[in-house]
N, C-alpha and C. Protein backbone atom coordinates (compact mmCIF):
# COMPACT_ATOMS: atom_id res chain seq x y z
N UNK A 1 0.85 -1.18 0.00
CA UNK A 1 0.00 0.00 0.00
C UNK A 1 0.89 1.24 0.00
N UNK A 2 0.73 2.30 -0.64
CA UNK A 2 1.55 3.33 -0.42
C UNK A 2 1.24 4.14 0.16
N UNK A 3 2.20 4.85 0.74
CA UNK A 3 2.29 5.71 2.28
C UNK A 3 1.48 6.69 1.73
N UNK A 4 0.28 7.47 2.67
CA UNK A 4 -0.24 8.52 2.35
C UNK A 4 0.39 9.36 3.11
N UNK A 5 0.46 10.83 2.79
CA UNK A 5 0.67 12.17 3.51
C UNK A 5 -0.38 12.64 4.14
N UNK A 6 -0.28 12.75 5.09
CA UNK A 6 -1.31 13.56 5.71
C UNK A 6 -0.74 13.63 7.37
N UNK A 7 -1.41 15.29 7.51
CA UNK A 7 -1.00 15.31 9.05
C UNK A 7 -2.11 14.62 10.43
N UNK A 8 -3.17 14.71 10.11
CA UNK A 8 -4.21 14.37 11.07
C UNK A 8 -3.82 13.16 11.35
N UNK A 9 -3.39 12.38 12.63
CA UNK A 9 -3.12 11.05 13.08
C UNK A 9 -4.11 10.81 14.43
N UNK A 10 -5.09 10.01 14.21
CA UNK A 10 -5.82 9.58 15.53
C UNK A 10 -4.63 8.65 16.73
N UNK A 11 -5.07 9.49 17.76
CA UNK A 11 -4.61 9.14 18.97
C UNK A 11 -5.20 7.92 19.65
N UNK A 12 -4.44 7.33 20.38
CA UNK A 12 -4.90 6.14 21.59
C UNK A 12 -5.37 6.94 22.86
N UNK A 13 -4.25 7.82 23.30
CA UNK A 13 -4.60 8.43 24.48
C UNK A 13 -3.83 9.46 25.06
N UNK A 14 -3.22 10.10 24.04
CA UNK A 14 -1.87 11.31 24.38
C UNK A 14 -2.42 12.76 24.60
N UNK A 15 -3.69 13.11 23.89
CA UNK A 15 -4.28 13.73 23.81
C UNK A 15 -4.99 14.67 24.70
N UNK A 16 -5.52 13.72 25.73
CA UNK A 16 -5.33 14.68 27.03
C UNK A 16 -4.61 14.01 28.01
N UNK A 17 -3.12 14.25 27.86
CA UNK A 17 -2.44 13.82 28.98
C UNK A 17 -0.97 15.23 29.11
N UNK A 18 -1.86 16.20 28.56
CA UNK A 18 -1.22 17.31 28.57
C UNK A 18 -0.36 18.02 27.54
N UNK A 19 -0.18 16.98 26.38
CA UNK A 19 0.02 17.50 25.20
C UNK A 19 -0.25 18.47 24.52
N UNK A 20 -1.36 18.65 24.44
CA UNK A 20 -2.16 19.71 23.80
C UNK A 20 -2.10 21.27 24.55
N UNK A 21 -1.40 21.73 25.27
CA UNK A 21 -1.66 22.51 26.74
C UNK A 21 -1.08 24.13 25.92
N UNK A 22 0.23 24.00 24.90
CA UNK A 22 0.72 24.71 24.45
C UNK A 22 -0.31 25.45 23.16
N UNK A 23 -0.83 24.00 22.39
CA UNK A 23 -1.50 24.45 21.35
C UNK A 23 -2.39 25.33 21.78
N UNK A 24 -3.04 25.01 23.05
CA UNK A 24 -4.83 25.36 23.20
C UNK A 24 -4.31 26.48 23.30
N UNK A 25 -3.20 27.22 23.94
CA UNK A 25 -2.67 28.93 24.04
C UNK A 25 -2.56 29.61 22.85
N UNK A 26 -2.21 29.08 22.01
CA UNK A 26 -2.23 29.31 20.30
C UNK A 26 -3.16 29.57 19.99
N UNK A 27 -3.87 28.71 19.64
CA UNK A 27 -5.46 28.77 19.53
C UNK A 27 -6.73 29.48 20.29
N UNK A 28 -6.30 29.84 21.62
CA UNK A 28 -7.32 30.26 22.76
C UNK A 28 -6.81 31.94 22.31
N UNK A 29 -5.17 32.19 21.97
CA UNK A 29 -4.97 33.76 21.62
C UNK A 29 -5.84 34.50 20.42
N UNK A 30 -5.52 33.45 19.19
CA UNK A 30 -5.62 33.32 18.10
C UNK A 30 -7.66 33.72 17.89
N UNK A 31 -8.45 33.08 19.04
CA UNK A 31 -9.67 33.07 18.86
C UNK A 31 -10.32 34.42 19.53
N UNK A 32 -9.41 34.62 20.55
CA UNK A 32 -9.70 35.86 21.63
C UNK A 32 -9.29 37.27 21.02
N UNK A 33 -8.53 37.13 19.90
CA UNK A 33 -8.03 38.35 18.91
C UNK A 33 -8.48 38.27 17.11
N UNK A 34 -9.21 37.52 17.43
CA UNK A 34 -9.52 37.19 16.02
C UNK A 34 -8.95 37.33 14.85
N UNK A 35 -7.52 36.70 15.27
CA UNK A 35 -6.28 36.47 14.52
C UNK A 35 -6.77 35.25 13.53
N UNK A 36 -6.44 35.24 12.11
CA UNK A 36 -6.26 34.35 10.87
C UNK A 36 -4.88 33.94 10.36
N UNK A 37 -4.75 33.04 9.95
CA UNK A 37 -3.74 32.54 8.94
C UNK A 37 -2.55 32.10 9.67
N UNK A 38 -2.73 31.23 11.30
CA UNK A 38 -1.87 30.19 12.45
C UNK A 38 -1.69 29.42 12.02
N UNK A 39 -0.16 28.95 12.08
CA UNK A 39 -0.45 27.63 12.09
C UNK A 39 -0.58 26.96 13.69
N UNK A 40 -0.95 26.25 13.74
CA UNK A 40 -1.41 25.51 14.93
C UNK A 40 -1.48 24.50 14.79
N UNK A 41 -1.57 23.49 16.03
CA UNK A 41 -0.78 22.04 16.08
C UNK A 41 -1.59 21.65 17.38
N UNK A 42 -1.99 20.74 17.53
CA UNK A 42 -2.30 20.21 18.98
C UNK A 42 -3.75 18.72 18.51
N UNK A 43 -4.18 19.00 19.74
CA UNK A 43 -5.39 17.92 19.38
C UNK A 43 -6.67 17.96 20.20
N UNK A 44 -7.35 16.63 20.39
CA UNK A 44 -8.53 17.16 20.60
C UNK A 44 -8.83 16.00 20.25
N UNK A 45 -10.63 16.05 21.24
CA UNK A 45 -11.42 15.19 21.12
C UNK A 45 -12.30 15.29 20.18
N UNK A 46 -12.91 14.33 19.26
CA UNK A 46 -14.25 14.04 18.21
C UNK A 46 -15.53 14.59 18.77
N UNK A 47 -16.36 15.48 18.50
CA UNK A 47 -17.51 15.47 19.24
C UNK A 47 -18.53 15.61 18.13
N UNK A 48 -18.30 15.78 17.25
CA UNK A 48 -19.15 15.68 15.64
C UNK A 48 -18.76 15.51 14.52
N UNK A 49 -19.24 14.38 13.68
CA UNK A 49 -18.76 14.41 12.65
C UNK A 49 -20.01 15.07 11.78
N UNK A 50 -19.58 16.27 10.39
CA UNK A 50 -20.26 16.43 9.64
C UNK A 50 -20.08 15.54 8.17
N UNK A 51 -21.50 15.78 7.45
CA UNK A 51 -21.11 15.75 6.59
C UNK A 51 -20.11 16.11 5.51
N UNK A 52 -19.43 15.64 4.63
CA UNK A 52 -18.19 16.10 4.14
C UNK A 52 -18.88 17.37 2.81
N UNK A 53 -18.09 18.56 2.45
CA UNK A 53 -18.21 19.39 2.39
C UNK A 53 -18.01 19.34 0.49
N UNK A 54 -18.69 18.84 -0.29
CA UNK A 54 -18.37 19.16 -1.59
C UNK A 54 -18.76 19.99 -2.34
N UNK A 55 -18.67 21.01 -2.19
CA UNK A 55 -18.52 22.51 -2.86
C UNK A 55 -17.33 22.62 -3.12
N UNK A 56 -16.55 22.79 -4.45
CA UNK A 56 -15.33 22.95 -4.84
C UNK A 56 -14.55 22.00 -4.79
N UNK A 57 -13.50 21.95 -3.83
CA UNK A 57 -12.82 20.48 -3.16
C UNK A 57 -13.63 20.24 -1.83
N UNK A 58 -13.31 18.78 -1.73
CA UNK A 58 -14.44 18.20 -1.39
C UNK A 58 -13.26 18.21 0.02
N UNK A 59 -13.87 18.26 1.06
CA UNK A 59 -13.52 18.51 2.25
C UNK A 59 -14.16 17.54 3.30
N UNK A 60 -13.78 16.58 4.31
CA UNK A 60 -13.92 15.84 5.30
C UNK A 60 -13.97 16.84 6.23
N UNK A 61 -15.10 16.98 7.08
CA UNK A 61 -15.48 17.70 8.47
C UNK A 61 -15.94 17.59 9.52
N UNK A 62 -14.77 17.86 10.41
CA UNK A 62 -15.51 17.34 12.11
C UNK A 62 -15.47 18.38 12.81
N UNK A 63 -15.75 18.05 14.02
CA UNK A 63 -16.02 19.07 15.02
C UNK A 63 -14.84 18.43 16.36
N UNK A 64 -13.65 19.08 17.19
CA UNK A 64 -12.97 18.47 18.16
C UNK A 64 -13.11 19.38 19.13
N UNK A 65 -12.96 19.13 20.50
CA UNK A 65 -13.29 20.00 21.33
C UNK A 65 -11.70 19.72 22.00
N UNK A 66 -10.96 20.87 22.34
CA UNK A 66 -9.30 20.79 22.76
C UNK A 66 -9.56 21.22 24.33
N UNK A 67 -8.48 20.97 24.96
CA UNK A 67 -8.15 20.52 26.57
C UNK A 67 -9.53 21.68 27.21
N UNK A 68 -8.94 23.14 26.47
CA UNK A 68 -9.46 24.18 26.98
C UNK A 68 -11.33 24.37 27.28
N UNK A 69 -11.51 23.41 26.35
CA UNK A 69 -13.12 23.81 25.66
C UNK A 69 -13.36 24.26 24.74
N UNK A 70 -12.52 24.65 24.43
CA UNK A 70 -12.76 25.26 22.55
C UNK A 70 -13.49 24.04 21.81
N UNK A 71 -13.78 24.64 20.84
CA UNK A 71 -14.41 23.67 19.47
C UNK A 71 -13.79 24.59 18.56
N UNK A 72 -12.90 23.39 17.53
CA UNK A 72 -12.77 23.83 16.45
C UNK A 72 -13.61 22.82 15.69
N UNK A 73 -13.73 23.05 14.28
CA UNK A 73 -13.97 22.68 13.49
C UNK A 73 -12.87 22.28 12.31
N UNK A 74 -12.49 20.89 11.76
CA UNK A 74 -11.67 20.70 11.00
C UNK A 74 -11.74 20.73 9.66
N UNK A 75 -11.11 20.72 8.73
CA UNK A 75 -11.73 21.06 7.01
C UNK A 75 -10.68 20.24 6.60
N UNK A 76 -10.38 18.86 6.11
CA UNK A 76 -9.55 17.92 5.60
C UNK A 76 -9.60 17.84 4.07
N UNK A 77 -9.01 17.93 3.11
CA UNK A 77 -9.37 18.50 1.88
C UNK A 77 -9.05 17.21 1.44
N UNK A 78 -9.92 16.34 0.92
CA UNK A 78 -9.94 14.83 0.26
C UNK A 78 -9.61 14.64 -1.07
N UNK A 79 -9.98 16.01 -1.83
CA UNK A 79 -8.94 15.53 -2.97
C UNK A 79 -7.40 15.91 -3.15
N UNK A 80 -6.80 16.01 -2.14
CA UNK A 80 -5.45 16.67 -2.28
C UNK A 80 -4.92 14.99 -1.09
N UNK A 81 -5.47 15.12 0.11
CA UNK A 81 -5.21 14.13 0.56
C UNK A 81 -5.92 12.83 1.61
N UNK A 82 -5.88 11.87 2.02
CA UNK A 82 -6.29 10.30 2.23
C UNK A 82 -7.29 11.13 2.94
N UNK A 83 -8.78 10.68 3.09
CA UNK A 83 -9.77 10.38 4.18
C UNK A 83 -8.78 10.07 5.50
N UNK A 84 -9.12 10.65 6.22
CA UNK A 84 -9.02 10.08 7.96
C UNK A 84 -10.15 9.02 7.96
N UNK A 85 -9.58 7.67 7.72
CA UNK A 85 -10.60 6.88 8.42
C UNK A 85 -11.08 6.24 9.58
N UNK A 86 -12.07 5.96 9.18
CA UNK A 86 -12.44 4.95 10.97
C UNK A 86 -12.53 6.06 12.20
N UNK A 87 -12.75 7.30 11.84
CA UNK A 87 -12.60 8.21 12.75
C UNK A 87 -14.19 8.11 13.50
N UNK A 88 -14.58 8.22 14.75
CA UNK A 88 -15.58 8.22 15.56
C UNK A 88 -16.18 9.28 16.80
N UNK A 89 -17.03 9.70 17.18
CA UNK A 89 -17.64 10.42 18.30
C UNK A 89 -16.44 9.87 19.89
N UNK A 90 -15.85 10.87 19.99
CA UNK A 90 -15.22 10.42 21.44
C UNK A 90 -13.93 9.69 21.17
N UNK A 91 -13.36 10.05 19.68
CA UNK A 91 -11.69 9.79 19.74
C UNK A 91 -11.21 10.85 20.01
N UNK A 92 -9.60 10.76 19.92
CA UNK A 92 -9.05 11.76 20.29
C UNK A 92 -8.34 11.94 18.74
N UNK A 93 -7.99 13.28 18.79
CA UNK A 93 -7.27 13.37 16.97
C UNK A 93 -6.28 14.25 17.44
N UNK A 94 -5.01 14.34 16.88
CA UNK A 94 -4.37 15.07 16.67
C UNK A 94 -4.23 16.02 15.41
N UNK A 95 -4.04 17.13 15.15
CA UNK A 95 -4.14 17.99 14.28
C UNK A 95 -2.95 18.74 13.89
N UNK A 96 -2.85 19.17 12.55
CA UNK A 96 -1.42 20.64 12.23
C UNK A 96 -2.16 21.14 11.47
N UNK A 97 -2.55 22.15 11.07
CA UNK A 97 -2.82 23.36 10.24
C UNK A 97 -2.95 24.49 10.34
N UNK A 98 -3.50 25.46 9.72
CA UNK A 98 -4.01 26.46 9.99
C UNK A 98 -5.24 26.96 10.50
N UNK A 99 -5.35 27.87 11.25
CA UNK A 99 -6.01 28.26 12.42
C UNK A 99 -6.62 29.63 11.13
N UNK A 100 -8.48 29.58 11.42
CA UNK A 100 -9.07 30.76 10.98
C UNK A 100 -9.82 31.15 11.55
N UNK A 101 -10.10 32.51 11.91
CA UNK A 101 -11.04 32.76 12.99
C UNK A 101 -12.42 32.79 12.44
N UNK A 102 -13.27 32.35 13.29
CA UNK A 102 -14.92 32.52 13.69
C UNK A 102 -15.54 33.05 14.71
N UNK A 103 -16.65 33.30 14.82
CA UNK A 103 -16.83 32.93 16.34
C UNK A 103 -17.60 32.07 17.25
N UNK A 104 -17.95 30.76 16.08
CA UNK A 104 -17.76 29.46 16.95
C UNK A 104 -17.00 29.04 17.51
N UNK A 105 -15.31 29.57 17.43
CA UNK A 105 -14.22 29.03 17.58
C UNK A 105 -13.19 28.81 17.01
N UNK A 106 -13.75 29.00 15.51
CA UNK A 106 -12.37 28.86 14.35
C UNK A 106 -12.26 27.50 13.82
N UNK A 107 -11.61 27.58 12.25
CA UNK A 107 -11.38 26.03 11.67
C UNK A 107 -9.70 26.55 11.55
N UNK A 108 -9.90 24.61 11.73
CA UNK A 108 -8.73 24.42 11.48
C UNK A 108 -7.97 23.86 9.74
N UNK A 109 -7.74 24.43 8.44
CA UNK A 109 -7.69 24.22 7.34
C UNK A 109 -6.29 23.77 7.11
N UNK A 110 -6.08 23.06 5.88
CA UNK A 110 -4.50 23.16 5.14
C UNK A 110 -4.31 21.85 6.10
N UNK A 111 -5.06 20.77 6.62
CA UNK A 111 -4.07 19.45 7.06
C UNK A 111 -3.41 18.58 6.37
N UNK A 112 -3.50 19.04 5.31
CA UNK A 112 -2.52 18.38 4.31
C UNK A 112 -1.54 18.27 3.49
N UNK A 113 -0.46 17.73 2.94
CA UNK A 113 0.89 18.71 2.48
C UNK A 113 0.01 19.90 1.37
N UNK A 114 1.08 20.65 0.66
CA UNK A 114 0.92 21.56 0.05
C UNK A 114 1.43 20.93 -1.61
N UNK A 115 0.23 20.48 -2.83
CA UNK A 115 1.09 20.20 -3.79
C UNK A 115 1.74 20.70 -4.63
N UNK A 116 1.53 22.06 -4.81
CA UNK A 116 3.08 23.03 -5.05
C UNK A 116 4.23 23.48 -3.95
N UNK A 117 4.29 22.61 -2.68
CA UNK A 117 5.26 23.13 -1.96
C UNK A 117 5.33 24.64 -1.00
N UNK A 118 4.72 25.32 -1.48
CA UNK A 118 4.26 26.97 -0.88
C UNK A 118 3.78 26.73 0.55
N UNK A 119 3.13 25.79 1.13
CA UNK A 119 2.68 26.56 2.22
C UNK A 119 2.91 25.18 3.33
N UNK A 120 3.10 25.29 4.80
CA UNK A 120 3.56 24.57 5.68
C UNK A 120 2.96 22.91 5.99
């Protein structure tokens, strides 16, 4: 099978064992200043999965709630890279992308490499 790229990796149990403690400050600044275009890193629990998003590129979307209480919302772009599968209500996920503000909380976009190389 060949290796897919992608940053989103579901967790066993690292997730809240204090890992995430740095990101949620990233993210908790980032939401409280309604700062755009973070990158941000951390993780979080499953608390909704949506339907996936096909308008344009077709986008995989959940909902994770991080140490703090935040909810982000994730935007996984499926034609650039693999489905997260087997993902469920009450896992834990780890995340890298970019951080955009809302004020639900912000998505998290770009979890996937970049296929011209340009962006993180």
């Amino acid at each position: 099978m060949k290796k897919a790229i992608f940053v989103i990796i579901i967790l066993l149990s690292t997730c809240f064992t204090g890992f995430s403690g740095g990101a949620d400050a990233v993210v908790a600044s980032a939401f409280a200043n309604h700062k755009s275009n973070i990158q941000a890193q951390g993780c979080g629990q499953i608390i909704k999965i949506l339907a996936d998003d096909n308008n344009g590129s077709r986008h995989q979307r959940f909902i994770i709630k991080l140490v703090s209480g935040q909810t982000l919302l994730i935007v996984h772009n499926i034609d650039v890279a693999t489905r997260v599968a087997s993902i469920k209500v009450g896992d834990s996920i780890e995340f890298s992308g970019e951080y955009e503000w809302n004020p639900q909380g912000g998505v998290i976009h770009w979890t996937h490499h970049d296929p011209q190389g340009k962006h993180t």
